[in-house]
C-alpha atoms as a PDB file:
ATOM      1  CA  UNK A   1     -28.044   6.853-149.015  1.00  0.00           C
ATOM      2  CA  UNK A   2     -24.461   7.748-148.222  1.00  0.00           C
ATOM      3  CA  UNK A   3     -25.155  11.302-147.734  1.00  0.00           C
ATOM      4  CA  UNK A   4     -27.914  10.586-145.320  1.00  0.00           C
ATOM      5  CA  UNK A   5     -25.225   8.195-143.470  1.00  0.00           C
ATOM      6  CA  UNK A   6     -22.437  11.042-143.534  1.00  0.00           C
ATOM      7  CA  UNK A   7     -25.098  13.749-142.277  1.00  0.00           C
ATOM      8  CA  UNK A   8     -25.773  10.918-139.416  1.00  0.00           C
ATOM      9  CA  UNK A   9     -22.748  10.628-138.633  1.00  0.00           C
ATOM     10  CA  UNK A  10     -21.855  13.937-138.575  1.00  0.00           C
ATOM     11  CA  UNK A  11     -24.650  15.578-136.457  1.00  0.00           C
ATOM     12  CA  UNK A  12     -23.852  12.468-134.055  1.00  0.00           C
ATOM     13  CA  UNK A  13     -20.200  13.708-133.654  1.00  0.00           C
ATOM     14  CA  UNK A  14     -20.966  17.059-133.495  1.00  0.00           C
ATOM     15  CA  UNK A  15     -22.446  16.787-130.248  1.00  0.00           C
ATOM     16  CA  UNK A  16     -19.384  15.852-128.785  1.00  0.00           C
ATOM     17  CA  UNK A  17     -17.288  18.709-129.495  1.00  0.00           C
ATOM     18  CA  UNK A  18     -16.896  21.122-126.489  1.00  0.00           C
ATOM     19  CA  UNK A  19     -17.956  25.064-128.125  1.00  0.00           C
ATOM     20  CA  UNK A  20     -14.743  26.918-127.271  1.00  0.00           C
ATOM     21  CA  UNK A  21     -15.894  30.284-124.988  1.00  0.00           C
ATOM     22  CA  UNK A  22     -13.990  33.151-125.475  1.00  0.00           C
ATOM     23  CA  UNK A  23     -12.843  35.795-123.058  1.00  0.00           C
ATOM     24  CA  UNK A  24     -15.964  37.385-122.060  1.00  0.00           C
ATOM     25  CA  UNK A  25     -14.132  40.842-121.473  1.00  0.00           C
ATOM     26  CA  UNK A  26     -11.471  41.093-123.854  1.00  0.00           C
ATOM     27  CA  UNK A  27      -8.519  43.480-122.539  1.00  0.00           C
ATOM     28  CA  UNK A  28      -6.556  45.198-124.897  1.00  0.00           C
ATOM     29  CA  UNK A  29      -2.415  46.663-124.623  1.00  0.00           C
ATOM     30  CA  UNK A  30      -1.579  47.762-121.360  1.00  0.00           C
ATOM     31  CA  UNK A  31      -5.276  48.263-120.187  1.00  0.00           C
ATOM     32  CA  UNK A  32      -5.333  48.050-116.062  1.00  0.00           C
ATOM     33  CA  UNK A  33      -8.163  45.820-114.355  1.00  0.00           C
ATOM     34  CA  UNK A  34      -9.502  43.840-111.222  1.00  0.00           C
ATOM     35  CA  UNK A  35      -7.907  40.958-110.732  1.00  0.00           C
ATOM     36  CA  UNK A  36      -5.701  38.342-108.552  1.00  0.00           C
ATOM     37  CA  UNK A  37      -2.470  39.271-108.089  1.00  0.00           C
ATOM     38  CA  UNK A  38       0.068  36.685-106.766  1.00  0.00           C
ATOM     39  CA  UNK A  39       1.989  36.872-103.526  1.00  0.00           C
ATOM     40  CA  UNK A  40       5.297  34.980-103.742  1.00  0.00           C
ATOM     41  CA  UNK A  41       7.747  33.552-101.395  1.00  0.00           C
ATOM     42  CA  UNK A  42      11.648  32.292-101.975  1.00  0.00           C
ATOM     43  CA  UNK A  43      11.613  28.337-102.988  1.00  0.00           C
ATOM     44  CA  UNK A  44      13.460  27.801 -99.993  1.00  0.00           C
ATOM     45  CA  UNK A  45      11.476  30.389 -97.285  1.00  0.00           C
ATOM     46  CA  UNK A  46       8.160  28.257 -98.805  1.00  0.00           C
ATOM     47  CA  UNK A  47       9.338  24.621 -98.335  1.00  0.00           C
ATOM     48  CA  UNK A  48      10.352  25.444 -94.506  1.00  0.00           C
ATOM     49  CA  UNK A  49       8.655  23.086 -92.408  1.00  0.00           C
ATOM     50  CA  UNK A  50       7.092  23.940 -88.668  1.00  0.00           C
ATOM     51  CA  UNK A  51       4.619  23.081 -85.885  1.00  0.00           C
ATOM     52  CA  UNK A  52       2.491  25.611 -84.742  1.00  0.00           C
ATOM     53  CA  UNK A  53       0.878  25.020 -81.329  1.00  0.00           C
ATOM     54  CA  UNK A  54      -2.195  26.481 -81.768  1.00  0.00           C
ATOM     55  CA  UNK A  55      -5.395  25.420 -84.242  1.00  0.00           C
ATOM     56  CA  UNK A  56      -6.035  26.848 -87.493  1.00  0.00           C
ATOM     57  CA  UNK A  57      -9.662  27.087 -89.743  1.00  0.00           C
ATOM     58  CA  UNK A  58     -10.182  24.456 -91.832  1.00  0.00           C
ATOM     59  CA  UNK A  59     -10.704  26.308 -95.508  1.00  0.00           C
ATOM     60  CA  UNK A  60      -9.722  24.052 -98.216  1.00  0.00           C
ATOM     61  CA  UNK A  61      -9.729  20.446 -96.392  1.00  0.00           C
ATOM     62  CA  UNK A  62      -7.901  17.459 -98.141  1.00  0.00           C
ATOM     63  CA  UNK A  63      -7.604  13.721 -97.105  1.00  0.00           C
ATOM     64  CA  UNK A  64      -7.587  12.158 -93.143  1.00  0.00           C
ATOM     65  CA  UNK A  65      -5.369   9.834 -91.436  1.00  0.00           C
ATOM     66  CA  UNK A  66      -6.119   8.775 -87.954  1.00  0.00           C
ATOM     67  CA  UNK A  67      -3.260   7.667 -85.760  1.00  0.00           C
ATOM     68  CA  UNK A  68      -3.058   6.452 -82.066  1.00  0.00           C
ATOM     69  CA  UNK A  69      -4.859   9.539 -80.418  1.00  0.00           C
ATOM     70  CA  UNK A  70      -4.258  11.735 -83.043  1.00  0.00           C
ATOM     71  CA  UNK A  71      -6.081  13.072 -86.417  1.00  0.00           C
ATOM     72  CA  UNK A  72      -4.250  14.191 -89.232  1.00  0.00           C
ATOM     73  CA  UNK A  73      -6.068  16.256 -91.646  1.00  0.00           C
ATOM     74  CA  UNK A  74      -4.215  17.850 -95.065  1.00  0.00           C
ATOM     75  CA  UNK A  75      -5.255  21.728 -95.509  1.00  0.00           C
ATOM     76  CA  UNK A  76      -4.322  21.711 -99.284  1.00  0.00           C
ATOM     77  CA  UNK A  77      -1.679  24.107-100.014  1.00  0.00           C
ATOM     78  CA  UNK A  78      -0.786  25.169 -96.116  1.00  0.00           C
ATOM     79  CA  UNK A  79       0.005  21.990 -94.173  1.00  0.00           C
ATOM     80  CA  UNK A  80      -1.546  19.428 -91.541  1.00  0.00           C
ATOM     81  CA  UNK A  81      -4.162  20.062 -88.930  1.00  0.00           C
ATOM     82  CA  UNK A  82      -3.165  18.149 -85.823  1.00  0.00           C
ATOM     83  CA  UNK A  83      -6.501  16.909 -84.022  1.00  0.00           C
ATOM     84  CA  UNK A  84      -6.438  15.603 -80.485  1.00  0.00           C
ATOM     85  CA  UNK A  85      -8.501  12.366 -80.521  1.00  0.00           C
ATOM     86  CA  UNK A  86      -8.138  11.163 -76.990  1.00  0.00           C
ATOM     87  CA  UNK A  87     -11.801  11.377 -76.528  1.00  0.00           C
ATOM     88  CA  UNK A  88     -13.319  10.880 -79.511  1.00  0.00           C
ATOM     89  CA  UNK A  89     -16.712  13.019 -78.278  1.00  0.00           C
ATOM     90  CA  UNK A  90     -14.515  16.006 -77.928  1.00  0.00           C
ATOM     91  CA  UNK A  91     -11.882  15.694 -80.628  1.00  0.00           C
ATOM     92  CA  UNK A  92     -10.344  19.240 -81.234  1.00  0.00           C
ATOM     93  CA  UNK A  93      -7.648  20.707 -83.539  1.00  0.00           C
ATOM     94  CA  UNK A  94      -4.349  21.246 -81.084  1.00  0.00           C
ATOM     95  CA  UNK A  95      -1.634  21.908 -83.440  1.00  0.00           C
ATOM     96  CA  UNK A  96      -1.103  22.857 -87.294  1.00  0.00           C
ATOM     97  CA  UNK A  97       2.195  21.752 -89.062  1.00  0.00           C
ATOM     98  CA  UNK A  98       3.108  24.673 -92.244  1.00  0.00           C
ATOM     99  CA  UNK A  99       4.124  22.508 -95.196  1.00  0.00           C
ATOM    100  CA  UNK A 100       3.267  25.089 -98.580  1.00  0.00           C
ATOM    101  CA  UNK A 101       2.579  23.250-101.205  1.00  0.00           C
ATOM    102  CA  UNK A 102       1.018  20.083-100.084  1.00  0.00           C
ATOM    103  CA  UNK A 103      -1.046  18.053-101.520  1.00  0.00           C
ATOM    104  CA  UNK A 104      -1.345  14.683-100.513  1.00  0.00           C
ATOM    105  CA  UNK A 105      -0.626  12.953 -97.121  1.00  0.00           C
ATOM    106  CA  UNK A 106      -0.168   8.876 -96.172  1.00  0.00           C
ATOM    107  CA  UNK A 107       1.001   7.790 -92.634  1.00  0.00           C
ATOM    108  CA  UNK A 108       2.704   4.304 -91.859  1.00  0.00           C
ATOM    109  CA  UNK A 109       4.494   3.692 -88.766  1.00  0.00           C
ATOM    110  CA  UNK A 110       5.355   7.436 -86.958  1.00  0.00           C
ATOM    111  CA  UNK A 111       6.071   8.696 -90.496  1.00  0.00           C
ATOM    112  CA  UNK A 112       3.990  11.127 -92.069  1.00  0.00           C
ATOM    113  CA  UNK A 113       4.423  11.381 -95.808  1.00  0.00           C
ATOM    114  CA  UNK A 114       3.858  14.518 -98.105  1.00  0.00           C
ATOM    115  CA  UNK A 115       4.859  16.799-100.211  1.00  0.00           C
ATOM    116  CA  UNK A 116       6.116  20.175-100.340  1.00  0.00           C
ATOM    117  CA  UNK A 117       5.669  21.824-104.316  1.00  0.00           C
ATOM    118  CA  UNK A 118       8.050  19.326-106.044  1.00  0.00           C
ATOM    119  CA  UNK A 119       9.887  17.943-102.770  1.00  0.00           C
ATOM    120  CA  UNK A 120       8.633  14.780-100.977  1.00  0.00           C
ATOM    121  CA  UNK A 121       9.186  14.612 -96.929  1.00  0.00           C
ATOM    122  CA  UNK A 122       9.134  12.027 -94.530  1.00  0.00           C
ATOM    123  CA  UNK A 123       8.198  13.587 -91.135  1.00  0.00           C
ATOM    124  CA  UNK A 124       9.022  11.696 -87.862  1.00  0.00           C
ATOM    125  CA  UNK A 125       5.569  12.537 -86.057  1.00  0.00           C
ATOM    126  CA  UNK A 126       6.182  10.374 -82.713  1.00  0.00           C
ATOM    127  CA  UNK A 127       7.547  12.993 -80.747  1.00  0.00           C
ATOM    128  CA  UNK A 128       3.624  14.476 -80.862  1.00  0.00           C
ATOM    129  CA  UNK A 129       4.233  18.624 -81.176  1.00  0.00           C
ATOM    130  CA  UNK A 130       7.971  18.232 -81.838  1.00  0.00           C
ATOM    131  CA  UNK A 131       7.937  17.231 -85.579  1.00  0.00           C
ATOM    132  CA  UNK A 132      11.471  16.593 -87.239  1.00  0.00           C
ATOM    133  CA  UNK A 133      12.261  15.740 -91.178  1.00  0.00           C
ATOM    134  CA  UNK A 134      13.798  12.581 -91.334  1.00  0.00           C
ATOM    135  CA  UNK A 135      14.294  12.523 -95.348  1.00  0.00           C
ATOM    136  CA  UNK A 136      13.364  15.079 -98.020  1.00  0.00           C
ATOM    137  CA  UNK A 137      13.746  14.065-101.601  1.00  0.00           C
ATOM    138  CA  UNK A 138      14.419  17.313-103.711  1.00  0.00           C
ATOM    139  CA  UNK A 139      12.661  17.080-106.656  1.00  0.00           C
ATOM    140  CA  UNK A 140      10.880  13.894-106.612  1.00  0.00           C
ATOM    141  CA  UNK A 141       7.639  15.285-107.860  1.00  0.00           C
ATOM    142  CA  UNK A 142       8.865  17.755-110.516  1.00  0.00           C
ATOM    143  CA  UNK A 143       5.545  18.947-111.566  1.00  0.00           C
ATOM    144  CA  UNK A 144       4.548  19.716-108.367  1.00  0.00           C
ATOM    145  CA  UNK A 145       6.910  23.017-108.822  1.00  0.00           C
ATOM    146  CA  UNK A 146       4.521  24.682-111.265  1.00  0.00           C
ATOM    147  CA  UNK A 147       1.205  22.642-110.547  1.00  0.00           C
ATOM    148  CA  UNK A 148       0.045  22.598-107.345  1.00  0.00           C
ATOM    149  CA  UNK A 149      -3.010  23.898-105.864  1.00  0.00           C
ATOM    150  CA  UNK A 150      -1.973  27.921-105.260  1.00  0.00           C
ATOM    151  CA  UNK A 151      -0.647  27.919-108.730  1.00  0.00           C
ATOM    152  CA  UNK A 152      -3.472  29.867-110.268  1.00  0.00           C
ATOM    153  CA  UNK A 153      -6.183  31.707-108.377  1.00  0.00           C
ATOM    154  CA  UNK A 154      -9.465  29.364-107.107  1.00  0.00           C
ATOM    155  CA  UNK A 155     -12.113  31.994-108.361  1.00  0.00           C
ATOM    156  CA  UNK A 156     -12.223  32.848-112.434  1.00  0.00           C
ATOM    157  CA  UNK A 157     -11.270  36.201-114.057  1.00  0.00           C
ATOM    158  CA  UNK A 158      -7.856  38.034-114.779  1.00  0.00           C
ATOM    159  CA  UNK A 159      -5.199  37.490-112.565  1.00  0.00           C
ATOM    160  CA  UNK A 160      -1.139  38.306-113.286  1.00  0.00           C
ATOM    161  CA  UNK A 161       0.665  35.602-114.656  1.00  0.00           C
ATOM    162  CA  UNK A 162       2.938  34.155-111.572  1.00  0.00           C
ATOM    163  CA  UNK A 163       6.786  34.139-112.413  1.00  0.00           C
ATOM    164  CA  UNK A 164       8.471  30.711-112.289  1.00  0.00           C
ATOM    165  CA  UNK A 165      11.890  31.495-110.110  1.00  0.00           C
ATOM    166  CA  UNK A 166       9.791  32.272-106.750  1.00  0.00           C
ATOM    167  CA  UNK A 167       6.537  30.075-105.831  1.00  0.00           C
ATOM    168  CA  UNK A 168       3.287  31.419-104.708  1.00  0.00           C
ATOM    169  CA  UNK A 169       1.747  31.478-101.021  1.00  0.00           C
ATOM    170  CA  UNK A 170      -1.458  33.236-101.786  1.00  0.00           C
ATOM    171  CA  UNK A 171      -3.385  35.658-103.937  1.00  0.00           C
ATOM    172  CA  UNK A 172      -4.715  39.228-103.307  1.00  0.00           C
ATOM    173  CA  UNK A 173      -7.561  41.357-105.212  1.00  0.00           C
ATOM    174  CA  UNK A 174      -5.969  44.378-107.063  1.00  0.00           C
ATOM    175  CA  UNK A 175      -6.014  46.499-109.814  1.00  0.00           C
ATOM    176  CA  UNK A 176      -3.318  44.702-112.268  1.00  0.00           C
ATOM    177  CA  UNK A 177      -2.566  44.598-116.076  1.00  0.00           C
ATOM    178  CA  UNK A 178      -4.148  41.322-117.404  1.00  0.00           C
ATOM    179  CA  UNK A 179      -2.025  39.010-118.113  1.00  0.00           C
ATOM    180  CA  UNK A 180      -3.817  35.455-117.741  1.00  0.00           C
ATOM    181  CA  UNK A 181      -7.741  34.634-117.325  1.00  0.00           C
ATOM    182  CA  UNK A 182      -8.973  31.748-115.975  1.00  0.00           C
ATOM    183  CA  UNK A 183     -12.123  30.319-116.665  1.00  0.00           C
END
């Protein structure tokens, strides 16, 4: 009876571990493949902050704040669309605002808040294309510096491992030694 109730138990449990999938193309030594490669940028060239006055493709589109004639919509990684909302029939995108390493935006008042890798900003956004930082708290997020949405490539397979003393913009295809894999 209590080895039927063990067996039970078992084969019950069992179905709830995960079946761990190894590499499906093991690399060996200093063996060269195709893979991401990471391009990097200084910390402080990446956290720069601007308004660009013209619109930009929406690729990897994040949360949506609406406010007085204007639409603010997060491109993950890259920055803020600005969208024109006068006429709500012909909204367009106007302006884009470069802020690497966001995430996450929340308006209240004129103040648009995100986040810049580990940094948190407050951007005065009354003055419509002229933008202007009225606080940024240095490392208010700290895991935002090693976590954040560029931090690994989107797409699976070998890329370079990214160094920690720079932070990276973007990835490019290449032929690199392996280094990391991502499933």
């Amino acid at each position: 009876m209590r080895l039927l109730l063990v067996l039970s138990i078992s084969l019950t449990l069992s179905s709830c571990w995960t079946k761990v999938r190894p590499n499906p193309n093991p690399v060996y030594g200093n063996e060269r493949v195709w893979g991401n490669e990471p391009i990097y940028d200084a910390v402080n060239d990446a956290k720069q902050v601007s308004y660009i006055d013209s619109a930009r493709p929406v690729i990897n589109p994040g949360n949506i704040y609406a406010k007085g004639n204007f639409i603010y919509q997060l491109e993950i990684g890259k920055g803020i669309h600005v969208i024109d909302n006068t006429v709500p029939a012909q909204a367009h995108r106007i302006g884009f605002i470069t802020v690497n390493g966001s995430s996450q935006i929340s308006i209240k008042s004129n103040y648009l808040y995100t986040n810049s890798y580990d940094d948190m900003l407050v951007i005065d956004i009354s003055g419509g294309n002229i933008i202007q930082i009225t606080k940024r708290l240095v490392g208010a997020l700290p895991e935002g510096r090693y976590y954040y949405y560029l931090s690994q490539p989107t797409e699976t397979g070998y890329y370079t491992c990214p160094n920690t003393d720079s932070v990276v913009i973007g990835w490019r295809k290449d032929s690199i030694r392996a280094g990391c894999y991502k499933n």
